[in-house]
Protein backbone atom coordinates (compact mmCIF):
# COMPACT_ATOMS: atom_id res chain seq x y z
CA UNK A 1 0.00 0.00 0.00
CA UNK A 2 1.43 3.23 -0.90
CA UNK A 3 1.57 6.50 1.23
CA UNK A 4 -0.99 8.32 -0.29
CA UNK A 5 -3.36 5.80 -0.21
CA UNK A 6 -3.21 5.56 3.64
CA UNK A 7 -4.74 8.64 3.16
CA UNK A 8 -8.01 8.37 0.89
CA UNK A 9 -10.46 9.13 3.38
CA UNK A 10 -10.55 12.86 3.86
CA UNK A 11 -13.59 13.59 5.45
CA UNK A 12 -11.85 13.97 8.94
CA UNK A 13 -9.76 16.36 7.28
CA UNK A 14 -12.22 18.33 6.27
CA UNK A 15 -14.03 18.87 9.67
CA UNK A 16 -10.29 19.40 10.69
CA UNK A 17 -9.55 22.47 8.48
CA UNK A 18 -13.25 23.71 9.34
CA UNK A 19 -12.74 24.08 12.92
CA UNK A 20 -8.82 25.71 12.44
CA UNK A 21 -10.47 27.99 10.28
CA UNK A 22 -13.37 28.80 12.63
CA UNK A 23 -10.33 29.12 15.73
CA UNK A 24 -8.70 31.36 13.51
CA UNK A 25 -11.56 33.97 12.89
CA UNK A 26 -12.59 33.81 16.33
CA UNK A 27 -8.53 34.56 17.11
CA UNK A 28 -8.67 37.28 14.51
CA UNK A 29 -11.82 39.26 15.59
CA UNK A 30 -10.95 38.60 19.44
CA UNK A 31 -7.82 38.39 20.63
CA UNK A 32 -5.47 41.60 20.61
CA UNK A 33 -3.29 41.57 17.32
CA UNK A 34 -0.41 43.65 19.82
CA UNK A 35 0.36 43.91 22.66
CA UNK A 36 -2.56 43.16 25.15
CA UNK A 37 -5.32 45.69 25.00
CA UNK A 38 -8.22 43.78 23.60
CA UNK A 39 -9.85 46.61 21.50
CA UNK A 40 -6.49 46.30 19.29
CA UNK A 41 -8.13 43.13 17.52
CA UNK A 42 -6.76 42.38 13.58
CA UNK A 43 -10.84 42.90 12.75
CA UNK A 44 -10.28 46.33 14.09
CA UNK A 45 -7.06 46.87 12.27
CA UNK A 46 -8.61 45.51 9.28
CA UNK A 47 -11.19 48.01 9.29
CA UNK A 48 -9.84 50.62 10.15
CA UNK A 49 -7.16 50.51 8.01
CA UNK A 50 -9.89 49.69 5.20
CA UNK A 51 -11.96 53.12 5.56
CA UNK A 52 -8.27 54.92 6.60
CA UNK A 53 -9.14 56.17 9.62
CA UNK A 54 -6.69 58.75 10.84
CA UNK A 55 -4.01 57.71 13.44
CA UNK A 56 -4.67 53.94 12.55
CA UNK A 57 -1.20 52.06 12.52
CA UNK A 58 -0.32 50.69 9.36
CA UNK A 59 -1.35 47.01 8.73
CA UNK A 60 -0.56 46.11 4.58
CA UNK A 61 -1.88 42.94 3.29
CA UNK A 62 -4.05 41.90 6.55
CA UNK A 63 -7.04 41.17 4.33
CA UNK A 64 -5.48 38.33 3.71
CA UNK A 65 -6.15 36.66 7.00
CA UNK A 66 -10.00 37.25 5.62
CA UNK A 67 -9.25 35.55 2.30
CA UNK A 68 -7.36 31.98 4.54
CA UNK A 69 -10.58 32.00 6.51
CA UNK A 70 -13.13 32.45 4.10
CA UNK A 71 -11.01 30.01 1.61
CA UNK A 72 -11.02 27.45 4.58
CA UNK A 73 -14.35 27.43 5.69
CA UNK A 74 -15.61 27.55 1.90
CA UNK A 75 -13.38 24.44 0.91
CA UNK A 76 -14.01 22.44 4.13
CA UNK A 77 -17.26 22.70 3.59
CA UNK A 78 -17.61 21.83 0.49
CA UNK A 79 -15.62 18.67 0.94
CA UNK A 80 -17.99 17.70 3.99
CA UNK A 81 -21.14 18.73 1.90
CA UNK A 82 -19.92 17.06 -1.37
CA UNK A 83 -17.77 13.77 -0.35
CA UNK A 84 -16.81 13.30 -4.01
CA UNK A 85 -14.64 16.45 -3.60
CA UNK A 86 -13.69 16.03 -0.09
CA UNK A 87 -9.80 15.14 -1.16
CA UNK A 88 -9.77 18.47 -4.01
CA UNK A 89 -11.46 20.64 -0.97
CA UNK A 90 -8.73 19.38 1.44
CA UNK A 91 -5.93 20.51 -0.39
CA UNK A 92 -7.62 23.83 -1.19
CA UNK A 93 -7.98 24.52 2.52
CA UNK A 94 -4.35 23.68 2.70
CA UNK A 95 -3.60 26.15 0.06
CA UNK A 96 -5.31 28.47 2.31
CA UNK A 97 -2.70 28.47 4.88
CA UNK A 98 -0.07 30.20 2.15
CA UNK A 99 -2.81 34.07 2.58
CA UNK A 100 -1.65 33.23 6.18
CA UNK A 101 1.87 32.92 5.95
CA UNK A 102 2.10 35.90 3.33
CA UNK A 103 0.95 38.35 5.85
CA UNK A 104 2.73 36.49 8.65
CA UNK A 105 5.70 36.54 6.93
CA UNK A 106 6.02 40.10 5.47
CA UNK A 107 4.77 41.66 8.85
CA UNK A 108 7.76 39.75 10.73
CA UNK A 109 10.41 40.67 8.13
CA UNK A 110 9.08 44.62 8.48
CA UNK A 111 8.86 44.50 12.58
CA UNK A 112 11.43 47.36 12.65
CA UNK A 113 8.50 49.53 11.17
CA UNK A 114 6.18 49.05 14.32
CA UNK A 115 6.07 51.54 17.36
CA UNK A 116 9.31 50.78 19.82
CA UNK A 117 7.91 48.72 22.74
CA UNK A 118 4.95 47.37 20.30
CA UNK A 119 4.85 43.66 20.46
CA UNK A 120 3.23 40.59 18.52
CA UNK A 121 -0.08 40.08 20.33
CA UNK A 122 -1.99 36.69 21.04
CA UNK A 123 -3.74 37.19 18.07
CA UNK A 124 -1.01 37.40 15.86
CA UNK A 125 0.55 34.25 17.44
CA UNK A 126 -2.54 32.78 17.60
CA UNK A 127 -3.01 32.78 13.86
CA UNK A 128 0.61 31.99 12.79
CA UNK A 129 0.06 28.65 15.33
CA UNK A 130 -3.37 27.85 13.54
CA UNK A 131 -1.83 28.56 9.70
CA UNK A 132 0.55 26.05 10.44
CA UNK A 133 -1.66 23.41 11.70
CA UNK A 134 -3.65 24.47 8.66
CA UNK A 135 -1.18 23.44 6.55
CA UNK A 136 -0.76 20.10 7.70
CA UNK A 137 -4.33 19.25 8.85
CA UNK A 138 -4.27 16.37 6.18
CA UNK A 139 -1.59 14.65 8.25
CA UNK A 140 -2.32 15.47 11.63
CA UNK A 141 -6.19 14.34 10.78
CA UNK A 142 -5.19 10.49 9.93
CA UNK A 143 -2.55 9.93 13.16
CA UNK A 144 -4.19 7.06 14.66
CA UNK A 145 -5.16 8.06 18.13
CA UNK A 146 -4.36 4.93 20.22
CA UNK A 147 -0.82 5.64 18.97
CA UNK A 148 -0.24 8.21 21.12
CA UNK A 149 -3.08 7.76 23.68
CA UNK A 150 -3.57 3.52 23.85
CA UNK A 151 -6.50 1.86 26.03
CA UNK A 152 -6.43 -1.12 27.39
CA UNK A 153 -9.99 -2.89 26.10
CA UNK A 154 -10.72 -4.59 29.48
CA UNK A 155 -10.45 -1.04 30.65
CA UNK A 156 -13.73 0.65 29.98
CA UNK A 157 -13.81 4.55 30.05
CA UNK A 158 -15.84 5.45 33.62
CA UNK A 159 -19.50 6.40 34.02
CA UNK A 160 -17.95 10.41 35.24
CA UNK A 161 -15.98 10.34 32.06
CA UNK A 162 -18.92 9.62 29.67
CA UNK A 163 -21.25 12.25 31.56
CA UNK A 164 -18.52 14.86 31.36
CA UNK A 165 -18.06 14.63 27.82
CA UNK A 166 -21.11 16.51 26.39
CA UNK A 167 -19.98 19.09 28.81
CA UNK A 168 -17.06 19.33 27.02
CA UNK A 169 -18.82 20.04 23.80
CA UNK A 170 -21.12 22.59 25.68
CA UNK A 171 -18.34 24.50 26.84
CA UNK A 172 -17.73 26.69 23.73
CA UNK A 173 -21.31 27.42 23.04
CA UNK A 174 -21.55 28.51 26.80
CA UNK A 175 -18.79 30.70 26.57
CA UNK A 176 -20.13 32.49 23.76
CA UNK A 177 -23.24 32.88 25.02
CA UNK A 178 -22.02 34.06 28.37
CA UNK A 179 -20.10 36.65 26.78
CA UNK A 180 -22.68 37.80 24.27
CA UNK A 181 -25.66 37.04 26.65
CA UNK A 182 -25.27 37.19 30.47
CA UNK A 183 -22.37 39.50 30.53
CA UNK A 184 -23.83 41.99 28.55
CA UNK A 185 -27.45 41.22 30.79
CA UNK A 186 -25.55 41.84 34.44
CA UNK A 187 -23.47 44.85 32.82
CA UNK A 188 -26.76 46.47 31.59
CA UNK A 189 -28.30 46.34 35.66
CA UNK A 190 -24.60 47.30 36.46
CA UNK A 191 -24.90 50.29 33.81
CA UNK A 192 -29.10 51.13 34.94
CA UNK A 193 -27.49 52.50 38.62
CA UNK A 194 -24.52 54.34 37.14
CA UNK A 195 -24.65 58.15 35.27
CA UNK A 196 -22.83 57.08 32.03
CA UNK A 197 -22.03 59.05 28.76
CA UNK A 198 -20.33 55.94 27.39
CA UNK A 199 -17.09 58.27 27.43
CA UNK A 200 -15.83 59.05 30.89
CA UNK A 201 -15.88 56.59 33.74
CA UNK A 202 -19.83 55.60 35.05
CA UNK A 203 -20.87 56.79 38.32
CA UNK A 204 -22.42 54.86 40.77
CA UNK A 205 -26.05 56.62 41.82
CA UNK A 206 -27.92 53.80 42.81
CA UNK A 207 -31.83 54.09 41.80
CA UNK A 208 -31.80 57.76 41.15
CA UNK A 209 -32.26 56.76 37.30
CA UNK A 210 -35.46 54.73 38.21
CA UNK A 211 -36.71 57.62 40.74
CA UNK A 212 -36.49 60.31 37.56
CA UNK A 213 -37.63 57.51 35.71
CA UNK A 214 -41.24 57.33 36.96
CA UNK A 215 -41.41 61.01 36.81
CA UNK A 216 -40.24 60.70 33.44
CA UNK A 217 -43.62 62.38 31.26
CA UNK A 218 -42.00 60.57 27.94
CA UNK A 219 -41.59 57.44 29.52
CA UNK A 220 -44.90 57.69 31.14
CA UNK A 221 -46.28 58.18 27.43
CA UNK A 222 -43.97 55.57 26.06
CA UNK A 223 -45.35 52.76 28.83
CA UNK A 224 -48.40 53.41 27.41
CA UNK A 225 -48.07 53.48 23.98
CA UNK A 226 -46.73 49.61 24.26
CA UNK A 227 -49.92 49.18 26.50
CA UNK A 228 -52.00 50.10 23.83
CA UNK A 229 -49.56 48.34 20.89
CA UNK A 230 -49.87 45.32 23.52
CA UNK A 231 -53.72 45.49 23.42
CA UNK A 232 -54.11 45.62 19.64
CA UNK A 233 -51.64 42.73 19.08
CA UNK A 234 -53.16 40.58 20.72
CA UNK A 235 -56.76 40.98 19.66
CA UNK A 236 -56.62 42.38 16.26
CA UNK A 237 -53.69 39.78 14.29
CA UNK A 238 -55.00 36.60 16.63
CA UNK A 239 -58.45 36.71 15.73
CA UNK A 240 -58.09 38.26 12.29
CA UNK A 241 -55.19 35.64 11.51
CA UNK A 242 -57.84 33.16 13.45
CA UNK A 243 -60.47 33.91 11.04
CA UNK A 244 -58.03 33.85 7.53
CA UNK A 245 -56.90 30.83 8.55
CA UNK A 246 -60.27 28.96 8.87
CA UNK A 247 -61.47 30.62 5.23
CA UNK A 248 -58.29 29.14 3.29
CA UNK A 249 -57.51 25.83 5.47
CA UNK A 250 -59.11 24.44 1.81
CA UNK A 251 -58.65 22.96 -1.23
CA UNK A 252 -60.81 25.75 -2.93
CA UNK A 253 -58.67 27.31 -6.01
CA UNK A 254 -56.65 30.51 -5.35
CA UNK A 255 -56.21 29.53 -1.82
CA UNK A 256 -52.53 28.83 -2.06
CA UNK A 257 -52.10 32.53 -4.00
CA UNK A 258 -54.09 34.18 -0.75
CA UNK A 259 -51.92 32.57 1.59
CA UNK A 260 -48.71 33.92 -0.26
CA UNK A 261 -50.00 37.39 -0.21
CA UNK A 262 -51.14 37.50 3.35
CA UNK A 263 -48.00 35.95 4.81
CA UNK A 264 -45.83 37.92 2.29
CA UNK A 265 -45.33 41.50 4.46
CA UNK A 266 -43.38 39.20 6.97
CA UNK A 267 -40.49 38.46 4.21
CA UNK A 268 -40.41 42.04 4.15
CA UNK A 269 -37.58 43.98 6.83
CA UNK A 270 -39.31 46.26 9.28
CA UNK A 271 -37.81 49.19 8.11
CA UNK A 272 -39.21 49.04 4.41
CA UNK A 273 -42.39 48.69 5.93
CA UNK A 274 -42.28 51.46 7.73
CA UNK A 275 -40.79 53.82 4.45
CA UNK A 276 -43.87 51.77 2.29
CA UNK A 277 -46.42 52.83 5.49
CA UNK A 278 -44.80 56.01 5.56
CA UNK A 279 -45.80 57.05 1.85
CA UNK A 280 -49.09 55.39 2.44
CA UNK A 281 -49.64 57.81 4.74
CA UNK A 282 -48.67 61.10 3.68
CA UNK A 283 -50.53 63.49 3.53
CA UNK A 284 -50.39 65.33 0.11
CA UNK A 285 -48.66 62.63 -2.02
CA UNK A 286 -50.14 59.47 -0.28
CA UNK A 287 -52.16 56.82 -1.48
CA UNK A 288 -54.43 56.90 1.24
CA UNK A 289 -55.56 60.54 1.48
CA UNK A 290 -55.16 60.55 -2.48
CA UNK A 291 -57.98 58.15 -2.45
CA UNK A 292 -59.87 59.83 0.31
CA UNK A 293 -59.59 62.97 -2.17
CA UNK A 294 -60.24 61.84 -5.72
CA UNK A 295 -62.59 59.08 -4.78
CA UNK A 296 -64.53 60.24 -1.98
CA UNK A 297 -64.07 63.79 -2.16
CA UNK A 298 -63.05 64.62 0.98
CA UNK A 299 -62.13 68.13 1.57
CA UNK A 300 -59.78 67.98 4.33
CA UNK A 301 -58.27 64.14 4.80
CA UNK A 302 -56.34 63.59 7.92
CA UNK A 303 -52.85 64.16 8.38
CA UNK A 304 -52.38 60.59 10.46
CA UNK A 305 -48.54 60.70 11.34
CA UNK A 306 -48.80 64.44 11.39
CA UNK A 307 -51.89 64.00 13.72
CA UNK A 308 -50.81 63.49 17.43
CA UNK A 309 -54.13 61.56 18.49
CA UNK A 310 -53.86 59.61 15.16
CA UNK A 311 -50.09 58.48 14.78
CA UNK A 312 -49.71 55.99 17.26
CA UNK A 313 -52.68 54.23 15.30
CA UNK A 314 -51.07 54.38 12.16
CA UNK A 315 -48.06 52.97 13.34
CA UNK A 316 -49.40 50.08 15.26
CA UNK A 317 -51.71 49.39 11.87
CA UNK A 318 -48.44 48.99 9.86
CA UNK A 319 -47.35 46.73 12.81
CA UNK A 320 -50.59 44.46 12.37
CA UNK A 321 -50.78 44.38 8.72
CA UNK A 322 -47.53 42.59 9.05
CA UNK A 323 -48.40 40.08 12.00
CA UNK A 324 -52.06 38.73 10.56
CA UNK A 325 -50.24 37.05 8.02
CA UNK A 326 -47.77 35.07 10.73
CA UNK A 327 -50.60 35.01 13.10
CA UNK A 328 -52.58 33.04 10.03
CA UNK A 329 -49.66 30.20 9.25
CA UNK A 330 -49.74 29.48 12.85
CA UNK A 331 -53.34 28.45 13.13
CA UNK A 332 -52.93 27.17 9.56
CA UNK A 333 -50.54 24.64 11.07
CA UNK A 334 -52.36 24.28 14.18
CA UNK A 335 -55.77 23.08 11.79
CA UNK A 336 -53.08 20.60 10.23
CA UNK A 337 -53.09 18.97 12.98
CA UNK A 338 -56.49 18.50 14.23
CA UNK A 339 -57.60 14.82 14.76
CA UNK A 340 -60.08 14.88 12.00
CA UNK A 341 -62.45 11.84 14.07
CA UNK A 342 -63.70 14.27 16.28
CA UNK A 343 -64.83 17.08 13.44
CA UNK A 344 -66.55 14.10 12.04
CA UNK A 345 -67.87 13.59 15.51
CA UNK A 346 -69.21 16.85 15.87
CA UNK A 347 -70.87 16.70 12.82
CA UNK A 348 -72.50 13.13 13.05
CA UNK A 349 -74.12 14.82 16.73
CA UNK A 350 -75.58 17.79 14.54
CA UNK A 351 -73.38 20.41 15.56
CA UNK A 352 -73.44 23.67 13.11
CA UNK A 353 -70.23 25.17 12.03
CA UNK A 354 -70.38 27.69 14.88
CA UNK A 355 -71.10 24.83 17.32
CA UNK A 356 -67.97 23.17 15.75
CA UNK A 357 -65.64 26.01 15.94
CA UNK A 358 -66.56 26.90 19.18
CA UNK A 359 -66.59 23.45 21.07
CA UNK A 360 -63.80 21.36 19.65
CA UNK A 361 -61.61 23.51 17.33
CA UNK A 362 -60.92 26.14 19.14
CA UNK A 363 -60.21 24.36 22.39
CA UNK A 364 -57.81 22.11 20.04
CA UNK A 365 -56.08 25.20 19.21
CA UNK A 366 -54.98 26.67 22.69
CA UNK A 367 -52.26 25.85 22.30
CA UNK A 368 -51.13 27.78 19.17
CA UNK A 369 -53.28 30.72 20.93
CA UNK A 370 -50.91 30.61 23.95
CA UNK A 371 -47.98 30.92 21.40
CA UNK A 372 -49.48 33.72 19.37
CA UNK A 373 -50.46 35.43 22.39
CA UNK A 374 -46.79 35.28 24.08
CA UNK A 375 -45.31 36.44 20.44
CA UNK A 376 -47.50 39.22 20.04
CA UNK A 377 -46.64 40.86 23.83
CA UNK A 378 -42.63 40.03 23.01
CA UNK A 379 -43.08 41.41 19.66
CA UNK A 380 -45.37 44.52 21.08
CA UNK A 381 -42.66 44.77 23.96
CA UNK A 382 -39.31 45.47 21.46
CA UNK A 383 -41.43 47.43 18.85
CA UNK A 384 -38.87 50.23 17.57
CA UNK A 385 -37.97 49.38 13.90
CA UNK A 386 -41.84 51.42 12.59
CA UNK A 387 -41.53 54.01 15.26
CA UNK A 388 -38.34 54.83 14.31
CA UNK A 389 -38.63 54.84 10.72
CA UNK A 390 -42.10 56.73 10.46
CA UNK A 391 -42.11 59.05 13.66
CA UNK A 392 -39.16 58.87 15.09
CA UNK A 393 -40.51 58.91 18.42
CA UNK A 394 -42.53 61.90 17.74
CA UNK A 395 -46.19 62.82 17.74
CA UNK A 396 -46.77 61.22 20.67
CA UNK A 397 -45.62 57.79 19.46
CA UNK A 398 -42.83 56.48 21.20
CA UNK A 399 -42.06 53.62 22.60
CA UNK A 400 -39.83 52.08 25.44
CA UNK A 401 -37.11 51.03 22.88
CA UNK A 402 -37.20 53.36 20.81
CA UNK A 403 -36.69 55.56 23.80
CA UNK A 404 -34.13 53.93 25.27
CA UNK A 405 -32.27 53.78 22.01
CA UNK A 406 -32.54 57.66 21.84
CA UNK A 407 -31.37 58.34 25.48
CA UNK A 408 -28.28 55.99 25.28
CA UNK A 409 -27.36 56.68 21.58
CA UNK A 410 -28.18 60.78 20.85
CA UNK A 411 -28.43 62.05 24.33
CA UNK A 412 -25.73 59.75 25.67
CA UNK A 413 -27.52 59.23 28.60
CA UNK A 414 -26.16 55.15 29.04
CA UNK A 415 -27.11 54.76 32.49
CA UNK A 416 -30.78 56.16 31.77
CA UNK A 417 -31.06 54.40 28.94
CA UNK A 418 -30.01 50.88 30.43
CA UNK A 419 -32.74 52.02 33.44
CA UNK A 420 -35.39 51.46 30.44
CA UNK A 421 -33.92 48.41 29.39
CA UNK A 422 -34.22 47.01 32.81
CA UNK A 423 -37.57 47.91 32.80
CA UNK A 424 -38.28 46.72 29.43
CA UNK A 425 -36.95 43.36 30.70
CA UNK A 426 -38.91 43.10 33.77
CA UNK A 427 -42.06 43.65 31.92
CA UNK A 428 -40.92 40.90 29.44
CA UNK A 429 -39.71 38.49 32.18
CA UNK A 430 -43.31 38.58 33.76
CA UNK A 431 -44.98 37.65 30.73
CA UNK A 432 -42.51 34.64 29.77
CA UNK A 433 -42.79 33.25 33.36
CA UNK A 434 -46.61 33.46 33.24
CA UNK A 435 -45.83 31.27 30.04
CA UNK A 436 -43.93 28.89 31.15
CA UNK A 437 -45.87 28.43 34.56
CA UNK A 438 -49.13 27.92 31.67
CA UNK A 439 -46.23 25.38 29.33
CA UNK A 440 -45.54 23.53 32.75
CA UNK A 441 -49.18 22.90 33.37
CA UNK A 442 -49.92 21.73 30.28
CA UNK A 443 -46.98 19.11 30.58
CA UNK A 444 -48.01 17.64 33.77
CA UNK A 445 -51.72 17.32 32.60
CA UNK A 446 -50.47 15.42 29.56
């Protein structure tokens, strides 16, 4: 048997290269590219050096750490997607390595140019340790493990060992999400006692940003403005989306084309809503008030987000033109479901449609109601995207996140701002433990 054909099976190799190239992006957005100060990451350097940001040190040819890690991930998996390619990908992800070891290589020979006292940071080493193990994942993928780490058969691994290691594969996932997730959650209380203009150093005040808080006439106004978003969302889209999805749960023709359109405003972002709500509603040039004009000759039409007692209306009607369409595939789904013996029950005991609805599909579908009710308060909850697009707070329309978003961000108020957010979250928290006290019940009774 040759050498090379100790090697045909490549598909270790692949996964290999995938997760060096994955260590080497997270190395290269993370880890301080010199010396130690974290902020001094290459994905800084890369930027800033891309848009030439003033007073940015000098970093030629660093792009091509991008190029090894996209060219890494993109061959390794293709050769785990496509196994006739997996020994073609495997050498392309080993061609990767050379981006590395260009920019490696001419940074080293052109040290002299850095700051005195500048050193190579983790990040840099990081990389040039992962570019060579890139280059020889092949190799390092086929060394038979009992070689180096041999186990006696009668010797059977121990009941700790085998419960530790899904921990093991946990770990990364938790550390991510502890750093994206519950450091960021704690830091926000941390940031809701402190005065903050996300410059200087925070001071500590305690709950002086809760006490002006509550005394707060735009917060007041913003509390209720998600009230009443709260209240419409979960009437109007549940029964409306209720009621389309019992007229097209059929085989009648053009059913398929009504679901399409009615679902189809949820493909679309938030923010293009709100600009295609936004013209809807404008006054002179608008479709609305053109047809209020032309068609029903009305002398004076509204001015609706010009209107203070109107514009909060408007922009929770842009909001629920876009949920009765979700609202609708979620019952649809839920009528999928049904156990068709007892509709045929129903109707074999004489029950009318009404009857039917009202005594066995609807109590089949609570369920799906408690989901659509819990996603309409979160959704009504972090409503900013319309606000901010067609109001922008104004008119008597804003909300908590949008206001919290304008405190922090263009007054610079941080610590106020992250007061809201606390607030936003305890609202949220009491509605998701209400739902998972009503999930729980529903478990135990099964």
């Amino acid at each position: 048997m040759s050498r090379f054909e100790k090697f045909q099976n490549f598909d270790t190799a692949n996964l290999f290269a995938l997760v060096i190239s994955v260590l080497i992006l997270i190395a290269f957005i993370f880890a301080p590219w010199y010396g130690s100060d974290m902020t001094d990451n290459g994905a800084a350097l890369f930027a800033n050096n891309l848009y030439d940001l003033p007073g940015t040190r000098a970093a030629p040819l660093i792009g091509l750490i991008w190029l090894e890690v996209v060219c890494g991930l993109a061959s390794a998996i293709m050769g785990i997607l496509k196994p006739e390619t997996e020994r073609v990908s495997s050498l392309l992800a080993t061609l990767s390595s050379a981006f590395g070891f260009t920019y490696i290589i001419n940074t080293y020979l052109n040290a002299e140019s850095l700051t005195p006292g500048t050193t190579f940071g983790l990040g840099w080493w990081a990389v040039f340790a992962l570019s060579i193990v890139l280059l020889v994942h092949v190799l390092l993928a086929h060394i038979p493990v009992k070689k180096f780490f041999p186990r006696r058969i009668d010797k059977p691994r121990s009941k700790a060992f085998n419960k530790a290691i899904p921990i093991f594969f946990l770990i990364p996932a938790l550390i991510l999400y502890a750093m994206w997730i519950i450091f960021p959650t704690f830091y926000t209380f941390y940031l809701s006692m402190t005065k903050w203009d996300g410059i200087t150093e925070p001071i500590f005040i305690g709950l002086k940003n809760f006490t002006r808080l509550f005394k707060d006439a735009t917060f007041i106004e913003a509390l209720i403005n998600n009230l009443r978003w709260l209240i419409i969302f979960i009437t109007v889209p549940t029964v409306a989306g209720l009621a389309m999805a019992m007229i097209f749960n059929s085989d009648r023709p053009g059913n398929r084309f009504f679901k399409i359109s009615f679902f189809l405003p949820l493909v679309i972002s938030l923010p293009v809503i709100g600009l295609i709500w936004a013209w809807l509603y404008n006054p002179r040039l608008g479709l609305i008030n053109s047809i209020l004009v032309e068609v029903f000759n009305v002398a004076n039409p509204p001015g609706w987000l010009g209107d203070r007692n109107l514009a909060i209306w408007c922009v929770i009607g842009a909001a629920v033109w876009r949920q009765v369409g979700y609202v609708m595939v979620l019952y649809l789904a839920g009528l999928k479901g049904l156990d068709m013996t007892l509709l045929d029950a129903s109707q074999v005991d004489g029950c009318s449609r009404w009857q039917t609805f009202r005594h066995v599909i609807f109590p089949l579908l609570a369920p799906i109601t408690t989901i659509v009710v819990v996603i309409s308060i979160i959704d009504s909850l972090r409503a900013f995207d319309l606000v901010s697009i067609m109001t922008r707070g104004g008119q008597s329309t804003q909300v908590l996140a949008n206001f919290m978003y304008m405190e922090a961000f263009n007054n610079y108020r941080m610590g106020y701002g992250a007061a809201i957010a606390v607030i936003l979250f305890a609202i949220s928290l009491v509605f998701i433990i209400i739902y998972l006290m009503i999930q729980a019940k529903n478990e135990l009774e099964y």
